[in-house]
N, C-alpha and C. Protein backbone atom coordinates (compact mmCIF):
# COMPACT_ATOMS: atom_id res chain seq x y z
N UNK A 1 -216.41 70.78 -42.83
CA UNK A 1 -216.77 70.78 -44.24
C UNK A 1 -216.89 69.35 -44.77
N UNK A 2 -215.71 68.26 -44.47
CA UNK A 2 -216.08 67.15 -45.05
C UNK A 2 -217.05 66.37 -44.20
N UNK A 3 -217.85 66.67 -43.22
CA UNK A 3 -218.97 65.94 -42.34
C UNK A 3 -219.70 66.62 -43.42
N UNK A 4 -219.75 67.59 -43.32
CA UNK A 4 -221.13 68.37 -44.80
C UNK A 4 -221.05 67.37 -45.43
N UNK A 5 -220.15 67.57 -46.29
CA UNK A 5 -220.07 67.18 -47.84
C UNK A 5 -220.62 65.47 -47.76
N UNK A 6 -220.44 64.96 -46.66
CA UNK A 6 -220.49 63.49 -46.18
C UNK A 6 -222.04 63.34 -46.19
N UNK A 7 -222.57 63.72 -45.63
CA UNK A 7 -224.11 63.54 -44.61
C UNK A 7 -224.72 64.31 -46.12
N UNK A 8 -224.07 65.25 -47.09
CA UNK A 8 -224.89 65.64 -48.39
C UNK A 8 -225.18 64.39 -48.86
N UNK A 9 -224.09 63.11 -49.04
CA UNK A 9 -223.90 62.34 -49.95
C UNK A 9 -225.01 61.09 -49.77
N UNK A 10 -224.61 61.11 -48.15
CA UNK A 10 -225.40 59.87 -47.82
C UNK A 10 -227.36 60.03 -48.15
N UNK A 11 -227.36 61.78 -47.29
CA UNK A 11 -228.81 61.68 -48.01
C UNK A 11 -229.30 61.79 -49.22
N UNK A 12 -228.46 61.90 -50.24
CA UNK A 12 -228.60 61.95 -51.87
C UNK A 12 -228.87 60.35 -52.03
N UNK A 13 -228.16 59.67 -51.66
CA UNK A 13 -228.05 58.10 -51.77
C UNK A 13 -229.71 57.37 -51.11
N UNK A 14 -229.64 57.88 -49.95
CA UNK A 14 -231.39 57.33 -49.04
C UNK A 14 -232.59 57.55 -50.08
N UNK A 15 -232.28 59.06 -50.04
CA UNK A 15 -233.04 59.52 -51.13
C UNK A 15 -233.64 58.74 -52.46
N UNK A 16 -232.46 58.37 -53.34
CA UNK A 16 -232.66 57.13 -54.36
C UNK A 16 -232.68 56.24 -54.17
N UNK A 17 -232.29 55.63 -53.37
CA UNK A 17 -232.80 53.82 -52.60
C UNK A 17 -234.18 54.42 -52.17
N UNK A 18 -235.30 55.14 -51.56
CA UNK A 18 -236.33 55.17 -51.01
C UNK A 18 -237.22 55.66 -52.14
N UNK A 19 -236.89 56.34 -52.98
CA UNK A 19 -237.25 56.31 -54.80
C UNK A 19 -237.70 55.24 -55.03
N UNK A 20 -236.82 54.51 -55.36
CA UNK A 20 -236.89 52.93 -56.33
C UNK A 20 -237.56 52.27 -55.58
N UNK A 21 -237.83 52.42 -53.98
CA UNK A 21 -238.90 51.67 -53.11
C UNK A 21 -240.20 51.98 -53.72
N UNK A 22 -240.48 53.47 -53.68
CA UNK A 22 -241.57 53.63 -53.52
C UNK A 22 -242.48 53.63 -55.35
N UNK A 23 -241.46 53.63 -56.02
CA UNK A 23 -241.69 53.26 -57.67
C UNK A 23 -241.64 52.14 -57.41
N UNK A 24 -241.73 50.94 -56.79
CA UNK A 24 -241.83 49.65 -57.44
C UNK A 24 -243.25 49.39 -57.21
N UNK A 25 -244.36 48.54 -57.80
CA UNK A 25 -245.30 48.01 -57.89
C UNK A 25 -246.11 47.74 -59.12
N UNK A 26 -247.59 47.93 -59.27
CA UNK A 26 -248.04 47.47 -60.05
C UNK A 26 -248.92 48.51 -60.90
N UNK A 27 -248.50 48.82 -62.38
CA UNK A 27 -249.43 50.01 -62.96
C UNK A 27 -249.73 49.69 -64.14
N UNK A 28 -250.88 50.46 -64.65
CA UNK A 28 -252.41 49.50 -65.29
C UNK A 28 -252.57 50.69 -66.15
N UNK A 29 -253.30 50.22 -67.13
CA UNK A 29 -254.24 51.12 -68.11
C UNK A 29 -255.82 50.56 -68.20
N UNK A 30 -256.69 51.23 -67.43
CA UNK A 30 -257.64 50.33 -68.56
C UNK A 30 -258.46 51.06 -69.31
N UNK A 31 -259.51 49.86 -69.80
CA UNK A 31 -260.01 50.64 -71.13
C UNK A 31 -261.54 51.29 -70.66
N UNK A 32 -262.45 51.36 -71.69
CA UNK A 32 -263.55 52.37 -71.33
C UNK A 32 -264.23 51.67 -70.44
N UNK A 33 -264.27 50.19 -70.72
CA UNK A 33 -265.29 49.49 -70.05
C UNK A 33 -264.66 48.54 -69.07
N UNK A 34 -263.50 49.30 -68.42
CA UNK A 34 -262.82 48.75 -66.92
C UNK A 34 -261.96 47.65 -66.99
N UNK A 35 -262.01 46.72 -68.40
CA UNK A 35 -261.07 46.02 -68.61
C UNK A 35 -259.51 46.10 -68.19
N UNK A 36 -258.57 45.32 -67.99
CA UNK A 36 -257.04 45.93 -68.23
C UNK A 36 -256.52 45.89 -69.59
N UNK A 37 -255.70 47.37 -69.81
CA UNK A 37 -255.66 47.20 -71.67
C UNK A 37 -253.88 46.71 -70.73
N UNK A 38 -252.91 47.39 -70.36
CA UNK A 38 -251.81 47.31 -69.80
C UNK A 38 -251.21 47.00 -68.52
N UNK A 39 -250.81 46.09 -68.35
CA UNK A 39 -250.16 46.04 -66.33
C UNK A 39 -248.77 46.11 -67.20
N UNK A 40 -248.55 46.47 -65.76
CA UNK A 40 -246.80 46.29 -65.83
C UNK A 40 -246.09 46.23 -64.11
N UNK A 41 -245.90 45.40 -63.72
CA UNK A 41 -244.96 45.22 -62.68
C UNK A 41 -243.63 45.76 -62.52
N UNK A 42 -243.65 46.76 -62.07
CA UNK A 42 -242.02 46.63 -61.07
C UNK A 42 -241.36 46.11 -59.84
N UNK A 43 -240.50 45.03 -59.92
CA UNK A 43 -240.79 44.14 -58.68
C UNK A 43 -239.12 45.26 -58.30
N UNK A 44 -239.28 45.09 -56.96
CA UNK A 44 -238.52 45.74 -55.79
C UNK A 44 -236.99 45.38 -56.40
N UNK A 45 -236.89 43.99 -56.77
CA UNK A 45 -235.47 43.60 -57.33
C UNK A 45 -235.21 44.22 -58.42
N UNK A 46 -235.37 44.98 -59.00
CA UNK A 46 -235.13 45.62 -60.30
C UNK A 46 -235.83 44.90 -61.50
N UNK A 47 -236.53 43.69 -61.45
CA UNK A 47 -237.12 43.12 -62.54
C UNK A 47 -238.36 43.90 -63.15
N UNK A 48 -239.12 43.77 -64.13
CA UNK A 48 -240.48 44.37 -64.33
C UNK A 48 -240.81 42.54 -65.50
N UNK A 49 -242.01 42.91 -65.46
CA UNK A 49 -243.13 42.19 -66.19
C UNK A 49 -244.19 42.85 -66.66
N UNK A 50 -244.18 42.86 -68.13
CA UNK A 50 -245.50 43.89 -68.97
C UNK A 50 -246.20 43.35 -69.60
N UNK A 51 -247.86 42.97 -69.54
CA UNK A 51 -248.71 42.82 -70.54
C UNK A 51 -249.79 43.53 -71.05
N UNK A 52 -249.61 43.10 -72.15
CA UNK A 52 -251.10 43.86 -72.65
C UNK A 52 -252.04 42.95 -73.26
N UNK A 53 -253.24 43.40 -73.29
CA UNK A 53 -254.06 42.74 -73.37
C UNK A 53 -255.52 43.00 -74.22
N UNK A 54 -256.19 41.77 -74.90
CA UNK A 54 -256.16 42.50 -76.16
C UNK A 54 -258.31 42.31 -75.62
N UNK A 55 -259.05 42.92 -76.12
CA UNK A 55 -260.48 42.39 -76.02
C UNK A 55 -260.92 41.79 -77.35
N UNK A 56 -261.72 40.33 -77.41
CA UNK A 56 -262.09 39.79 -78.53
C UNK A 56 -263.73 40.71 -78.83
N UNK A 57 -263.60 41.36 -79.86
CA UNK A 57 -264.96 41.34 -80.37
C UNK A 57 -265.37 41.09 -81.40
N UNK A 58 -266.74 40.87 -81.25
CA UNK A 58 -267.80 40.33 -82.70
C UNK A 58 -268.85 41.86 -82.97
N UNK A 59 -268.72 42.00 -84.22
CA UNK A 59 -269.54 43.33 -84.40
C UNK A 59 -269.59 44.42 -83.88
N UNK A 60 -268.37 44.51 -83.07
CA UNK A 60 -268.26 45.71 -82.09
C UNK A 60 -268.97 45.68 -81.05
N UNK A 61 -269.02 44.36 -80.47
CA UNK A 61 -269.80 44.01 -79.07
C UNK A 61 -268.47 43.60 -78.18
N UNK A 62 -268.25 43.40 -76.88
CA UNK A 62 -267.29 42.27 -76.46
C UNK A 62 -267.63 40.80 -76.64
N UNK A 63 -266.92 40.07 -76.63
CA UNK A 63 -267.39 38.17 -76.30
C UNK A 63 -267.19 37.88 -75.26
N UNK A 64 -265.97 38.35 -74.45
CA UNK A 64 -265.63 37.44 -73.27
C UNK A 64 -266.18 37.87 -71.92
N UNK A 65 -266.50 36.84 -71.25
CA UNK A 65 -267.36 37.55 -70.03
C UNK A 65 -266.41 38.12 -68.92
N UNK A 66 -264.88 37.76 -69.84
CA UNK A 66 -263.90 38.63 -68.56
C UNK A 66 -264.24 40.18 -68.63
N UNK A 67 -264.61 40.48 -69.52
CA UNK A 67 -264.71 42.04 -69.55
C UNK A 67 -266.25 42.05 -68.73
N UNK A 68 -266.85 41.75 -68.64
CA UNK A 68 -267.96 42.20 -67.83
C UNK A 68 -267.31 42.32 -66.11
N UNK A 69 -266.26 41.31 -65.77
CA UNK A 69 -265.82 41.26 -64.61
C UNK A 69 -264.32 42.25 -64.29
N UNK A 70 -264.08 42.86 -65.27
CA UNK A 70 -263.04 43.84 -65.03
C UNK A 70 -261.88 43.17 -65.41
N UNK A 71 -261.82 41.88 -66.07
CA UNK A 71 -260.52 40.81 -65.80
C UNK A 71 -260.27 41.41 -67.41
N UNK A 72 -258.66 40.66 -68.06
CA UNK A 72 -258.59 41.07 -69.34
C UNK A 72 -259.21 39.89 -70.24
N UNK A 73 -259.77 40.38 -71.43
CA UNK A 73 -260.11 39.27 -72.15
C UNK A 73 -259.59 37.93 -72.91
N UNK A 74 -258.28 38.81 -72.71
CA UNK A 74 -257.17 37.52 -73.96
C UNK A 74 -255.70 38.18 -73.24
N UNK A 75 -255.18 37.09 -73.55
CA UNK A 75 -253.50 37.80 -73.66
C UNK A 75 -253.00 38.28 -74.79
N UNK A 76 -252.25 39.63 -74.89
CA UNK A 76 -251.76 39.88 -76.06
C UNK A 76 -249.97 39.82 -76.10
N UNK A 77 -249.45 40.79 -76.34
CA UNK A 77 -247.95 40.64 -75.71
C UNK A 77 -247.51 41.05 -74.77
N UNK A 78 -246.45 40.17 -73.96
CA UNK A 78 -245.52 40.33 -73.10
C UNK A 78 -243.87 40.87 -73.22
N UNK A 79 -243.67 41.63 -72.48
CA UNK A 79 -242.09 41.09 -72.01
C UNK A 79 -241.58 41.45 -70.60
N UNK A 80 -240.17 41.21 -70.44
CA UNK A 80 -239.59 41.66 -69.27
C UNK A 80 -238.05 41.31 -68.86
N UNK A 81 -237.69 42.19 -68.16
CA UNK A 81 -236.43 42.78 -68.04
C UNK A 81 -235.92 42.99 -66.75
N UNK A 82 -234.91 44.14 -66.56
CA UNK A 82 -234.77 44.69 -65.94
C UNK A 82 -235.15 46.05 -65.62
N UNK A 83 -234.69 46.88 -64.46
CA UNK A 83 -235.29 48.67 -65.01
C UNK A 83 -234.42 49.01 -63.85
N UNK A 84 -233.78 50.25 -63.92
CA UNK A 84 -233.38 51.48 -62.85
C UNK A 84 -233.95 52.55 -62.69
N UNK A 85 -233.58 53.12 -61.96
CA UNK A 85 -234.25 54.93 -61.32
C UNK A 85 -233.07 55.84 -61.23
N UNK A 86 -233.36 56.88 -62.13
CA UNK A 86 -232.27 57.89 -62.23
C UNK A 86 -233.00 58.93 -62.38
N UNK A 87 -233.20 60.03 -61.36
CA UNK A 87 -233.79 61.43 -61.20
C UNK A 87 -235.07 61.13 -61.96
N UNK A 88 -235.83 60.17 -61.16
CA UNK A 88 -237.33 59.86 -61.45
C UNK A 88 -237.34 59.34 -63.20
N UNK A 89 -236.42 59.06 -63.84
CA UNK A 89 -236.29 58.26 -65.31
C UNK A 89 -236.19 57.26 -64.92
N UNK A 90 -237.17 56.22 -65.61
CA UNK A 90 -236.96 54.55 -65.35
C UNK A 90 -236.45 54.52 -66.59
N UNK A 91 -235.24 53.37 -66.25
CA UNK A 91 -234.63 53.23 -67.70
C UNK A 91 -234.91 51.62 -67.60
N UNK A 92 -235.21 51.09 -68.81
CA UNK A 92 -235.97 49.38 -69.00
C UNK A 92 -234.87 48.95 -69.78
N UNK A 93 -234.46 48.20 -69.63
CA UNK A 93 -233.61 46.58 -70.57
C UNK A 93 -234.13 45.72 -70.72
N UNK A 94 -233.88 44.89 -71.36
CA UNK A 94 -234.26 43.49 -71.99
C UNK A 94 -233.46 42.72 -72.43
N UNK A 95 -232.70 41.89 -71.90
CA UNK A 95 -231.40 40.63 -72.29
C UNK A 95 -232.20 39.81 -73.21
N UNK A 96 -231.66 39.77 -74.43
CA UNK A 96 -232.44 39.42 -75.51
C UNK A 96 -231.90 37.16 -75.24
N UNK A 97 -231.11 36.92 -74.90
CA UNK A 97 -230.91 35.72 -74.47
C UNK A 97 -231.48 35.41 -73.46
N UNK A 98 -231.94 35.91 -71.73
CA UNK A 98 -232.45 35.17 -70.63
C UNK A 98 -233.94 36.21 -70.67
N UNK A 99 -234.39 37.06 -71.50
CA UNK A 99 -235.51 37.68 -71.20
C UNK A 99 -236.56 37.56 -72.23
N UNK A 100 -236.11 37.22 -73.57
CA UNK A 100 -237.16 37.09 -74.27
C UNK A 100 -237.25 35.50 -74.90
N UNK A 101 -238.32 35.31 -74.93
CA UNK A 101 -239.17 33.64 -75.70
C UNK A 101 -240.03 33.87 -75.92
N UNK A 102 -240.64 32.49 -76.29
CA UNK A 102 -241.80 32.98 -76.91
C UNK A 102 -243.06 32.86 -76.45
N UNK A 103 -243.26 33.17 -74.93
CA UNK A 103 -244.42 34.29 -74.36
C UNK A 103 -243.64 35.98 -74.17
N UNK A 104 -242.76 36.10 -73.72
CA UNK A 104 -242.32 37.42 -73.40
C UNK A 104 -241.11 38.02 -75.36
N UNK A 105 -242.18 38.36 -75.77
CA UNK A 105 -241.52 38.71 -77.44
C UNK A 105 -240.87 40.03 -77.80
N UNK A 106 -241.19 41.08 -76.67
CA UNK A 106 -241.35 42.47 -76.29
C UNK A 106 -240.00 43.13 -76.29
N UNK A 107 -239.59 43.80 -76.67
CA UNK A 107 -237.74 43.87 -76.37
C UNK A 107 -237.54 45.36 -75.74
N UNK A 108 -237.59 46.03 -74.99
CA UNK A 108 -237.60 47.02 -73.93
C UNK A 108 -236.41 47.76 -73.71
N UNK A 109 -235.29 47.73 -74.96
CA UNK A 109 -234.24 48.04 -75.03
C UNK A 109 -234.47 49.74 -75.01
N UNK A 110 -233.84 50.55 -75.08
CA UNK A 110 -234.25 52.20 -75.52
C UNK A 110 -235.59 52.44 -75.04
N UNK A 111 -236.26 52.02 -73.97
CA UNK A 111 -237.18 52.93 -73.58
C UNK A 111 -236.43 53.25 -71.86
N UNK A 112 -237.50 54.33 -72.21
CA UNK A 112 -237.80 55.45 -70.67
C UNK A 112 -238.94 55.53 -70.23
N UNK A 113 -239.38 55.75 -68.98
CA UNK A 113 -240.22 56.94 -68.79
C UNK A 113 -240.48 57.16 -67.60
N UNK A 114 -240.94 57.93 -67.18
CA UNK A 114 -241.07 59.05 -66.35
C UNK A 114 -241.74 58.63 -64.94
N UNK A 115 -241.69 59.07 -63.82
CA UNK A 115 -242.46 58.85 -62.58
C UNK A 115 -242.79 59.97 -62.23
N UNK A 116 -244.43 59.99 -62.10
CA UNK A 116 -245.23 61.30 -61.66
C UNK A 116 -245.79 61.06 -60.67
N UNK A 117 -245.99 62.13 -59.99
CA UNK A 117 -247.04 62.03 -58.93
C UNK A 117 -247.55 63.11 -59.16
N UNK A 118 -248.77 62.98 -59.31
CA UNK A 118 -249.93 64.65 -59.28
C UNK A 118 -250.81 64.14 -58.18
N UNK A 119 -251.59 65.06 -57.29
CA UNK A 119 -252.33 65.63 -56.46
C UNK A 119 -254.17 65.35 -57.60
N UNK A 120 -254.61 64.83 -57.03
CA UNK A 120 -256.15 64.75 -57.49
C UNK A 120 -256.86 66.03 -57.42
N UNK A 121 -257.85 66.60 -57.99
CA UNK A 121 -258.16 67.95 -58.12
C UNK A 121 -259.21 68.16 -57.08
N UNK A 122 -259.87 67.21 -56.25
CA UNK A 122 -260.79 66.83 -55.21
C UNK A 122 -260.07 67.47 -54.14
N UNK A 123 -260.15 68.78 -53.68
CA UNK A 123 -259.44 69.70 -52.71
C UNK A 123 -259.35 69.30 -51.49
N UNK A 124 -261.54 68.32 -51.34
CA UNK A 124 -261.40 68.60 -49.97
C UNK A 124 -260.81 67.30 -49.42
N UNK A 125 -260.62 66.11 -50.54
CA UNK A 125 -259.83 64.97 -50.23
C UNK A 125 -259.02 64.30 -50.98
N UNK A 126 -257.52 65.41 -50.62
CA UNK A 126 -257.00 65.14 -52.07
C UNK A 126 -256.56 63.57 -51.88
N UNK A 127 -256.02 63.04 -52.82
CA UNK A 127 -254.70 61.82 -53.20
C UNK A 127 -254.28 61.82 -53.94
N UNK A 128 -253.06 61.41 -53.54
CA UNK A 128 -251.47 61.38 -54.60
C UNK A 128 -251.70 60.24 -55.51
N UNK A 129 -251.68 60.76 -56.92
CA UNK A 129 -252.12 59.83 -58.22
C UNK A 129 -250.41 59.36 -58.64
N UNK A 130 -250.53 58.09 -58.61
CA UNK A 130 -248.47 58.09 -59.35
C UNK A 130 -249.08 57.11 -60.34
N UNK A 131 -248.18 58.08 -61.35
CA UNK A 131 -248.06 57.09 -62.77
C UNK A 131 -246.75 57.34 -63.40
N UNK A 132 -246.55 56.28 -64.80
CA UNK A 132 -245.79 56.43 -65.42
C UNK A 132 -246.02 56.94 -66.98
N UNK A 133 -245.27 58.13 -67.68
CA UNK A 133 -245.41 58.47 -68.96
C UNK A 133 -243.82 58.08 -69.51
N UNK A 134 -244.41 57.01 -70.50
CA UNK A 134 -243.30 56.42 -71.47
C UNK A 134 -243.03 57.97 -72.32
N UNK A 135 -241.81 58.10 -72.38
CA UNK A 135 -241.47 59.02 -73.04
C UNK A 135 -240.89 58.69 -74.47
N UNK A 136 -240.19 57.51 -74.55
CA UNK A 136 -238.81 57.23 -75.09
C UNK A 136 -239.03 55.71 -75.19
N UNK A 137 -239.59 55.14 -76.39
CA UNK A 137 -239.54 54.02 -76.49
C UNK A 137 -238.86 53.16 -77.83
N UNK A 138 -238.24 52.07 -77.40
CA UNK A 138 -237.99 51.43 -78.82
C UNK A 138 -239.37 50.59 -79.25
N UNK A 139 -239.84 50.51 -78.44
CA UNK A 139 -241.88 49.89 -78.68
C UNK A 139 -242.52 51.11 -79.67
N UNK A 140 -242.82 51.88 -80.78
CA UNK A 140 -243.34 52.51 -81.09
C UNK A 140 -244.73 52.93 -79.92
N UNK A 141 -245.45 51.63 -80.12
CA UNK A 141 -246.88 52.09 -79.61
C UNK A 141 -247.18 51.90 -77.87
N UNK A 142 -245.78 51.93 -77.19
CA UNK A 142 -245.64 52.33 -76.32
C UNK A 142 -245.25 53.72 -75.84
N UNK A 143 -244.70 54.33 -76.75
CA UNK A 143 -244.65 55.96 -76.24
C UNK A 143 -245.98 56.60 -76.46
N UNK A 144 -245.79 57.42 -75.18
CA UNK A 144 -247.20 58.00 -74.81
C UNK A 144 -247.96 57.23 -73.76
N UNK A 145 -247.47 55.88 -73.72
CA UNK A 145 -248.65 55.12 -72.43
C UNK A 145 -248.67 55.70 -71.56
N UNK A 146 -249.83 56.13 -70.53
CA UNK A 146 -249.47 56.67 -69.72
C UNK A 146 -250.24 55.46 -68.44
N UNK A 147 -249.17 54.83 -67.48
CA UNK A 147 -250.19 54.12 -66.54
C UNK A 147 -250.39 54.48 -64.92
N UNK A 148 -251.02 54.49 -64.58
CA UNK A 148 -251.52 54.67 -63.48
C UNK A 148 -251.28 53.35 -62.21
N UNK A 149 -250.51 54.10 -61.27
CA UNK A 149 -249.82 52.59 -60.18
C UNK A 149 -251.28 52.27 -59.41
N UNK A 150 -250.97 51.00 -59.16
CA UNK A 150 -252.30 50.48 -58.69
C UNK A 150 -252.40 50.72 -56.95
N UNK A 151 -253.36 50.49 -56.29
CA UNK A 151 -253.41 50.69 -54.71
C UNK A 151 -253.17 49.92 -53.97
């Protein structure tokens, strides 16, 4: 019984160390015209790095020729922190002394969100889509992002 209870524990444990592996990287939003509106990094050490990014326009045209090339047009805001994995919940921090200045302004305290993986609807070749849905943010206009991990 306690070899059970043992070999339960350890693979509960693999289990969430091989989680937080496979959630770490790089996930994006972009916009209609292929730009990046959002990245966000999860680096393997528990750190993350988030920007967003803003497009300059005149008359409702773009200006910058980064958007013709898929690049972002401007920087908008940053921040970054730390983050954990708890039953597929990323939980984000932000040490308001070693994490925020004034490029990273963003404070990441009280948010969450979620790690998905859905199946593409392309039957005869599917792939596993992983993203993240902010559920729970102290960012207002971050709940609801939903980003998509990059390849």
């Amino acid at each position: 019984m306690k070899n059970l209870l043992f070999l339960a524990l350890v693979l509960s444990w693999l289990s969430s160390c091989s989680q937080s592996q496979n959630i770490a990287g790089e996930y994006e939003k972009l916009s209609e015209n292929g730009s990046i509106e959002f990245l966000l990094k999860l680096n393997p050490d528990g750190t993350f790095h988030f920007d967003s990014y803003s497009v300059r326009q005149i008359d409702g045209n773009a200006l910058s020729l980064n958007v013709k090339k898929n690049l972002p047009a401007g920087p908008g805001l940053s921040g970054k922190g730390s983050w954990s994995v708890e039953k597929a919940v990323i939980y984000f921090r932000t040490n308001p002394t070693t994490d925020k200045n004034y490029k990273n302004t963003l404070d990441f305290n009280d948010t969450k969100a979620k790690y998905v993986i859905n199946s593409s609807e392309d039957i005869s070749n599917e792939i596993q889509i992983e993203k993240l849905e902010f559920f729970d943010a102290g960012i207002f206009w971050i709940e609801g992002l939903e980003l998509i991990k990059r390849k």
